[in-house]
Protein backbone atom coordinates (compact mmCIF):
# COMPACT_ATOMS: atom_id res chain seq x y z
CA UNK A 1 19.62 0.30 -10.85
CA UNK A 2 19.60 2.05 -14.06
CA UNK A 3 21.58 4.47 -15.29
CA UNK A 4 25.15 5.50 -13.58
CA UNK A 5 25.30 6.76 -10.22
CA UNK A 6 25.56 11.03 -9.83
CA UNK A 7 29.05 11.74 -8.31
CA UNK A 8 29.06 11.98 -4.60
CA UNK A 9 25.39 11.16 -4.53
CA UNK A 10 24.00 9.03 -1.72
CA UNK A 11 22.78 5.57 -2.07
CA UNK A 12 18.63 5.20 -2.22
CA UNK A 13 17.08 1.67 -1.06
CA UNK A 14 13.36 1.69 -2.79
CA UNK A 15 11.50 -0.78 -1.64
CA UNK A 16 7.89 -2.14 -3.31
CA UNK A 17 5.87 -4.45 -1.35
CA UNK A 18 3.61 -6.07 -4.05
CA UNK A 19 0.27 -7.83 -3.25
CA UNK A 20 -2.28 -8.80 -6.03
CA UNK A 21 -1.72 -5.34 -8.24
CA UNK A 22 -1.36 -7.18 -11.73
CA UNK A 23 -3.34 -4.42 -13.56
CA UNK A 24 -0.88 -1.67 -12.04
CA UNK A 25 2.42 -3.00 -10.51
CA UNK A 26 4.21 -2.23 -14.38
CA UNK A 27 3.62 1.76 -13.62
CA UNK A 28 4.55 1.32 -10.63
CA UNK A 29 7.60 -0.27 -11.48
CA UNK A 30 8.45 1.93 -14.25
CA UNK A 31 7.87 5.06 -12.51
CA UNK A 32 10.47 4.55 -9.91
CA UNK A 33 13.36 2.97 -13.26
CA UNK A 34 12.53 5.86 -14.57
CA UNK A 35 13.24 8.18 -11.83
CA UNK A 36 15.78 11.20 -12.68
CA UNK A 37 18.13 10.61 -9.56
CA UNK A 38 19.82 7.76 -11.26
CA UNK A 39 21.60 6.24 -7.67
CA UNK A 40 19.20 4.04 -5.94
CA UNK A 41 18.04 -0.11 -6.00
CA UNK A 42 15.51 -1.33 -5.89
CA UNK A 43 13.78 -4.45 -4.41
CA UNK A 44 10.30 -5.84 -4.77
CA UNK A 45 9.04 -8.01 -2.44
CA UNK A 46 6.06 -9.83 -3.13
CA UNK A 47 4.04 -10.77 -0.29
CA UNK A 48 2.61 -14.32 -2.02
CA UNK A 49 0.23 -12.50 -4.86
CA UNK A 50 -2.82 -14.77 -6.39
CA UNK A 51 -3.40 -13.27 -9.27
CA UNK A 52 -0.90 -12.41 -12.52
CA UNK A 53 2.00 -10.09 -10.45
CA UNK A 54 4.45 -12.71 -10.41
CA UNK A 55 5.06 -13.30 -14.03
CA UNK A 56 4.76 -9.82 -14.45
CA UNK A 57 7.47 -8.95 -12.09
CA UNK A 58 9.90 -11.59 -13.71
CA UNK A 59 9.29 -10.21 -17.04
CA UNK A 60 10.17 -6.47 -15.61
CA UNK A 61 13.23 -7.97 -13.66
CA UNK A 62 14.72 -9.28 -16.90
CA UNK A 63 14.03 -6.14 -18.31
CA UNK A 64 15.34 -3.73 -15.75
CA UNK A 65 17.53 -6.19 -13.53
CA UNK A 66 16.32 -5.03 -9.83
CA UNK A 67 16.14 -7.43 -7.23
CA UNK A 68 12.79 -9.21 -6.95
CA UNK A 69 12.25 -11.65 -3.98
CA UNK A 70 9.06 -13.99 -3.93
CA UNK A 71 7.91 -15.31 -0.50
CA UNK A 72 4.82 -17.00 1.66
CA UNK A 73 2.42 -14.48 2.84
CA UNK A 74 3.47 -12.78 5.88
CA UNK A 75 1.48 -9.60 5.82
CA UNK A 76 2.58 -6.11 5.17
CA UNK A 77 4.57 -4.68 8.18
CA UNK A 78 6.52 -7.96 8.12
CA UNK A 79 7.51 -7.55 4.56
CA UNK A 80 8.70 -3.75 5.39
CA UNK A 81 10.56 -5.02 8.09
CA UNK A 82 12.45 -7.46 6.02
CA UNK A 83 12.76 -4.78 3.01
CA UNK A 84 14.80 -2.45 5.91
CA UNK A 85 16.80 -5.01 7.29
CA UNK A 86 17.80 -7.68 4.55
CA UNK A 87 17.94 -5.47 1.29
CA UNK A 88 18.39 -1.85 2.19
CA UNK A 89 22.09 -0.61 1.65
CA UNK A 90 21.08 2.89 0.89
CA UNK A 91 21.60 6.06 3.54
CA UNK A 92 18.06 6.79 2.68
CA UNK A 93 14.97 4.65 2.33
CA UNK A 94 11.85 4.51 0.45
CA UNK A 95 8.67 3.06 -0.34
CA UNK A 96 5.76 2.20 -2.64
CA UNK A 97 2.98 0.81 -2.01
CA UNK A 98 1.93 -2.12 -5.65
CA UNK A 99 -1.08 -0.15 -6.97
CA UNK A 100 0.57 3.41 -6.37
CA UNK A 101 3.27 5.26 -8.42
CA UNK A 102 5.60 8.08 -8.34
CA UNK A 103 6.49 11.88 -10.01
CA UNK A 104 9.62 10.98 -12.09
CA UNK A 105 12.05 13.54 -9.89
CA UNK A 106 10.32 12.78 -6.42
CA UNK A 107 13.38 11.15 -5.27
CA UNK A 108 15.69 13.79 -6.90
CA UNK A 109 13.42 16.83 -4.73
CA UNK A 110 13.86 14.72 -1.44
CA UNK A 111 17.45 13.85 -1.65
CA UNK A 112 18.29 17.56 -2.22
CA UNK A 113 16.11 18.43 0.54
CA UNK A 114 17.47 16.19 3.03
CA UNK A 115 21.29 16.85 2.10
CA UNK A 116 20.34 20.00 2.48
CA UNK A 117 18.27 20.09 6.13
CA UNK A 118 20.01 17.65 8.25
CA UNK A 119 17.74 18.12 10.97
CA UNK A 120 15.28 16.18 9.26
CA UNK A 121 15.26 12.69 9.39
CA UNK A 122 12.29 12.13 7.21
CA UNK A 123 10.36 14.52 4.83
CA UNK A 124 7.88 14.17 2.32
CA UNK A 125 5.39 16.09 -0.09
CA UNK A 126 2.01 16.29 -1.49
CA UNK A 127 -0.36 13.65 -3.23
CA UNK A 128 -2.35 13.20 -6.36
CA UNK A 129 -5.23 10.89 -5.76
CA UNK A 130 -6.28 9.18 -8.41
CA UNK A 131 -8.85 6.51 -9.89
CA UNK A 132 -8.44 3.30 -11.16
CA UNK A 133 -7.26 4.43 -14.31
CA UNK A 134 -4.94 6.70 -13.00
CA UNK A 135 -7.07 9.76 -13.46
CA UNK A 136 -6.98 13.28 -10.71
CA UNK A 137 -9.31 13.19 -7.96
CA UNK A 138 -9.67 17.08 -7.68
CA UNK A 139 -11.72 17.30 -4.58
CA UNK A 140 -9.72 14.31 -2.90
CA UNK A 141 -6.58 15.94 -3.72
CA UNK A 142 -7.44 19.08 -2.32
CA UNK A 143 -8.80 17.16 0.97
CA UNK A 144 -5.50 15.27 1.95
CA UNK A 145 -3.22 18.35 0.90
CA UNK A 146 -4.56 21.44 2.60
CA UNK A 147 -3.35 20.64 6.22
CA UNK A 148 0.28 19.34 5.38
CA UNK A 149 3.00 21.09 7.26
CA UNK A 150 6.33 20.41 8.63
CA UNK A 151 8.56 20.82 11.90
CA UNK A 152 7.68 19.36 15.25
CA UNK A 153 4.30 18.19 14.43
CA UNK A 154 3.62 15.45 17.13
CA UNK A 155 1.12 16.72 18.03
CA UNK A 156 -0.36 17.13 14.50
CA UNK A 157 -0.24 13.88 13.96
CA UNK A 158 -1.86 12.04 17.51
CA UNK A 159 -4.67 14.47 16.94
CA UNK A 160 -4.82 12.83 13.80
CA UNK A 161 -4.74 16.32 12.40
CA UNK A 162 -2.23 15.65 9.79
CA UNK A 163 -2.03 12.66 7.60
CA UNK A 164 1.67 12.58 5.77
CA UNK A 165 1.55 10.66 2.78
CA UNK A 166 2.85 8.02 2.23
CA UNK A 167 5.30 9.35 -0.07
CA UNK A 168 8.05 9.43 2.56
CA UNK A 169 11.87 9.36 2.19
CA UNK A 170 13.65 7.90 5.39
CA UNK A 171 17.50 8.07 6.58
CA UNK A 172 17.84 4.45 7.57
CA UNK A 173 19.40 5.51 10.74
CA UNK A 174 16.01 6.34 12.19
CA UNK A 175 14.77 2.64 11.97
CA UNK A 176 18.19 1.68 14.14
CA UNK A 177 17.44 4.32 16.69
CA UNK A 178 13.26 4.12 16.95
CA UNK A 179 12.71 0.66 15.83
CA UNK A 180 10.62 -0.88 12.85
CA UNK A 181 7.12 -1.13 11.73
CA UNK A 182 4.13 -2.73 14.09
CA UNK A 183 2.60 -5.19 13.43
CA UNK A 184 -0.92 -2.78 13.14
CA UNK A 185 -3.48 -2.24 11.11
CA UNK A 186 -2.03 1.61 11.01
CA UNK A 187 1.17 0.97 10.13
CA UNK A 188 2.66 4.39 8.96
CA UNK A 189 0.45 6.13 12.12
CA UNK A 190 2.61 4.17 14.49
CA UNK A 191 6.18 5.02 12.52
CA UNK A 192 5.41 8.25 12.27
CA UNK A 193 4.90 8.78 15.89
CA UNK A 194 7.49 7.11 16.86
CA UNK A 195 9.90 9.38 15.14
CA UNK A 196 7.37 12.78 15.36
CA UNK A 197 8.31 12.24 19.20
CA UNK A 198 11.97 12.74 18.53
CA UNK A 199 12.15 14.65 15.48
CA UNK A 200 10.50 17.47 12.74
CA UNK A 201 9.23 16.53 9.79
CA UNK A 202 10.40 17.90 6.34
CA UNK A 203 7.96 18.99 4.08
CA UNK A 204 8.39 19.71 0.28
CA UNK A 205 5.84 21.69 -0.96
CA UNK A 206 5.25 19.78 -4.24
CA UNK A 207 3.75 16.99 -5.26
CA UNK A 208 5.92 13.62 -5.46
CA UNK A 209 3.25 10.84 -5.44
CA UNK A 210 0.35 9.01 -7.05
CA UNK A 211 -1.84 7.50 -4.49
CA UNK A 212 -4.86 5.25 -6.10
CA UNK A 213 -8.05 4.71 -4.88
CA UNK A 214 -8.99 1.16 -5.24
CA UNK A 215 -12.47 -0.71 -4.39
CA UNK A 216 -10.64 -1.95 -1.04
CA UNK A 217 -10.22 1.70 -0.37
CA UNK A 218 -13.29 2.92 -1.40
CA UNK A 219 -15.46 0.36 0.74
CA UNK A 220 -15.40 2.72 3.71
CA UNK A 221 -17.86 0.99 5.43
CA UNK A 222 -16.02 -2.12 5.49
CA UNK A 223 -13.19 -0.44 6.80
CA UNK A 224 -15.03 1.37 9.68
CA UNK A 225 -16.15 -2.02 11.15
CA UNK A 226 -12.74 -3.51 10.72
CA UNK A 227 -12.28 -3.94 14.80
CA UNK A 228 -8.77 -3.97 13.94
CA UNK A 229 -8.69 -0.90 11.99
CA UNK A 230 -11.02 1.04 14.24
CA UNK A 231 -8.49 0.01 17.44
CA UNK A 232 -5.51 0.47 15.39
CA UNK A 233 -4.55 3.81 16.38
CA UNK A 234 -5.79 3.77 19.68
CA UNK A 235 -3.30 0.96 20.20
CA UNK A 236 -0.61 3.69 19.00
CA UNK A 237 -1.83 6.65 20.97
CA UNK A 238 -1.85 4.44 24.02
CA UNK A 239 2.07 4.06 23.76
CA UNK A 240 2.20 7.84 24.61
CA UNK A 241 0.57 8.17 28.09
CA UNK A 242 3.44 10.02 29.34
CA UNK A 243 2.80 12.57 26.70
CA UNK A 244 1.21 16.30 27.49
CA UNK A 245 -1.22 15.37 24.39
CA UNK A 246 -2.11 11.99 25.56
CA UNK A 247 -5.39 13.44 27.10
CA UNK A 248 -6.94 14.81 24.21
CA UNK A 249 -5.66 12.50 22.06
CA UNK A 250 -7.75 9.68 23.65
CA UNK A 251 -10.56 12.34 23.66
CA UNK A 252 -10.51 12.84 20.15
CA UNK A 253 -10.06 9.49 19.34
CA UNK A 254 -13.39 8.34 21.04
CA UNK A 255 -15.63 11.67 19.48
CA UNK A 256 -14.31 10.31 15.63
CA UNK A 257 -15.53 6.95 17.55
CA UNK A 258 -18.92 8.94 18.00
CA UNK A 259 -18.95 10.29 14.39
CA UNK A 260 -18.29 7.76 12.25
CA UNK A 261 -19.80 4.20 14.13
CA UNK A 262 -23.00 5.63 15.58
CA UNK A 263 -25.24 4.30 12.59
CA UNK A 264 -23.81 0.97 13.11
CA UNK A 265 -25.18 -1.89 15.26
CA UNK A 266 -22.08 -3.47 15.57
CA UNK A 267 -20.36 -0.51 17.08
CA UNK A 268 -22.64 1.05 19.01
CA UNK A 269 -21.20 0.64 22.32
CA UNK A 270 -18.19 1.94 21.42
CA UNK A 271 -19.49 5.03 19.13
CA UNK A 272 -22.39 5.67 22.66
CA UNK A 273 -18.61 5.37 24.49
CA UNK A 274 -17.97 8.58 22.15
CA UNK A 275 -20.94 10.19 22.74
CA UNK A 276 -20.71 10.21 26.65
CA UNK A 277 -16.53 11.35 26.92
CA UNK A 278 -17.48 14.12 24.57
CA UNK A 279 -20.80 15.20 26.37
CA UNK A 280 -19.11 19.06 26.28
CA UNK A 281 -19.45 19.01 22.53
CA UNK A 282 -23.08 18.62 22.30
CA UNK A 283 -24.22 21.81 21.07
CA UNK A 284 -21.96 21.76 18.27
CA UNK A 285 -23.78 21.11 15.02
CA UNK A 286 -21.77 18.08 14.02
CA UNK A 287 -22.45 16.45 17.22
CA UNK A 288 -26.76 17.27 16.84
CA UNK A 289 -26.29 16.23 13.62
CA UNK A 290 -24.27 12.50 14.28
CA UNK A 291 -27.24 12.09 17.19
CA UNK A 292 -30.18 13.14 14.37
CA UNK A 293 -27.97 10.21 11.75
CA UNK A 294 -27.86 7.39 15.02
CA UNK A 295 -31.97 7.91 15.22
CA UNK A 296 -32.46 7.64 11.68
CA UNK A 297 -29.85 6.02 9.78
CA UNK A 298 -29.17 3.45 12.54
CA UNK A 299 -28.77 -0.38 11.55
């Protein structure tokens, strides 16, 4: 922790799950020391890193004396989990993904907010996307901010509608009362659900985070014949059949299906699944023009 604690100010518990982020794990690092709401620890975890992160991270624990805890692989949700329940004192929780970083008052905005709106169990703001190098996206920006909102936005969010960021401040309470992270592929679709059920969102209109765009996220292809990432949220939305929105959730769900796997041998039967729920959406231009991209582009 650096700095001393504001009077009367609540207790934050950051926590950074690191995985093989040598080149940008020290910005990350920094940017959350260097935050201006002074009352908050932090603890990186990191999730057995092969390259240089290690001896990085001892070198900036020395420095800045957080608590750093080095363990076996166990994957990401597992190492949130244990960031919650082992090292989290804090009435509000945090987190921060290796290769990202943060705006230096993003926790000073969202504790004021939530002290503030005690409806709220969780709130967060708006994203920079960035490069490698830590340079604005404009155009990517602009995409993943224009539909934020907050209040009851369930169904927002399993019509995969809106896409919070993952900028988020929690109240730890909510993990005690809705439970902890999946074990899924789409790991802050199925938290945020789970609590979107229950609860509104807060929103800050401002941006609080740094979100890089790595190779890994860039290889979209890759991704989109992941069959664990393309049944990841399906998985989620199927824990909601007793939901009014269940329906067209599933609907939806199967037209992206048609939309983004139909050039794709190895997901054709379930992108042709797509095609046939959604048969009432085939005048629609996108849907001539994913058929037109199947005949051509197939392989």
């Amino acid at each position: 922790m650096l700095g001393t604690p504001e009077l009367n100010m609540p207790l934050v518990s950051v926590i950074v799950p690191s995985y093989n982020h040598e080149r940008f794990i020290t910005e990350c690092i920094e940017s959350i020391m260097h935050q201006t709401y002074k009352n908050f620890e932090l603890t990186v975890i990191d999730d057995g890193s092969k390259d240089g992160s290690r001896e990085i991270l001892k070198q900036l624990q020395e420095q800045y004396g957080f608590n750093l805890v080095l363990q076996e692989n166990i994957g990401l949700t597992s190492t949130l989990n244990k960031g919650i329940q082992n090292y989290s004192k804090g009435k509000y929780i945090s987190f921060c993904a290796s290769d990202d970083y943060w705006s230096l008052d993003k926790l000073e905005k969202q504790v004021e907010f939530m002290e503030k709106n005690l409806e709220f169990p969780v709130c967060f703001g708006k994203v920079y996307m960035v490069d490698l190098d830590g340079k604005i996206i404009p155009y990517l920006t602009e995409t993943v901010n224009k539909s934020l909102k907050g209040g009851y936005v369930f169904k927002e969010i399993i019509f995969q509608e809106l896409h919070p960021p993952v900028n988020s401040l929690f109240r730890k309470s909510i993990f005690e009362e809705v439970g902890y992270y999946k074990n899924t592929w789409a790991d802050d679709f199925y938290i945020d659900l789970k609590i979107a059920e229950k609860y509104p969102f807060g929103f800050i209109d401002d941006y609080l985070n740094y979100y890089r765009r790595s190779p890994e996220t860039e290889n979209v292809k890759a991704k989109m014949l992941n069959q664990k990432a393309i049944y990841s949220h399906l998985d989620s939305i199927n824990e909601y059949k007793h939901s009014v929105y269940y329906k067209k959730a599933i609907k939806l769900w199967y037209l992206r299906c048609f939309y983004w796997y139909l050039p794709y041998k190895s997901t054709k039967k379930l992108a042709f699944k797509g095609m046939i729920r959604n048969l009432d959406q085939i005048t629609s231009f996108k849907f001539l023009k994913s058929i037109f991209k199947f005949m051509v582009l197939w392989n």
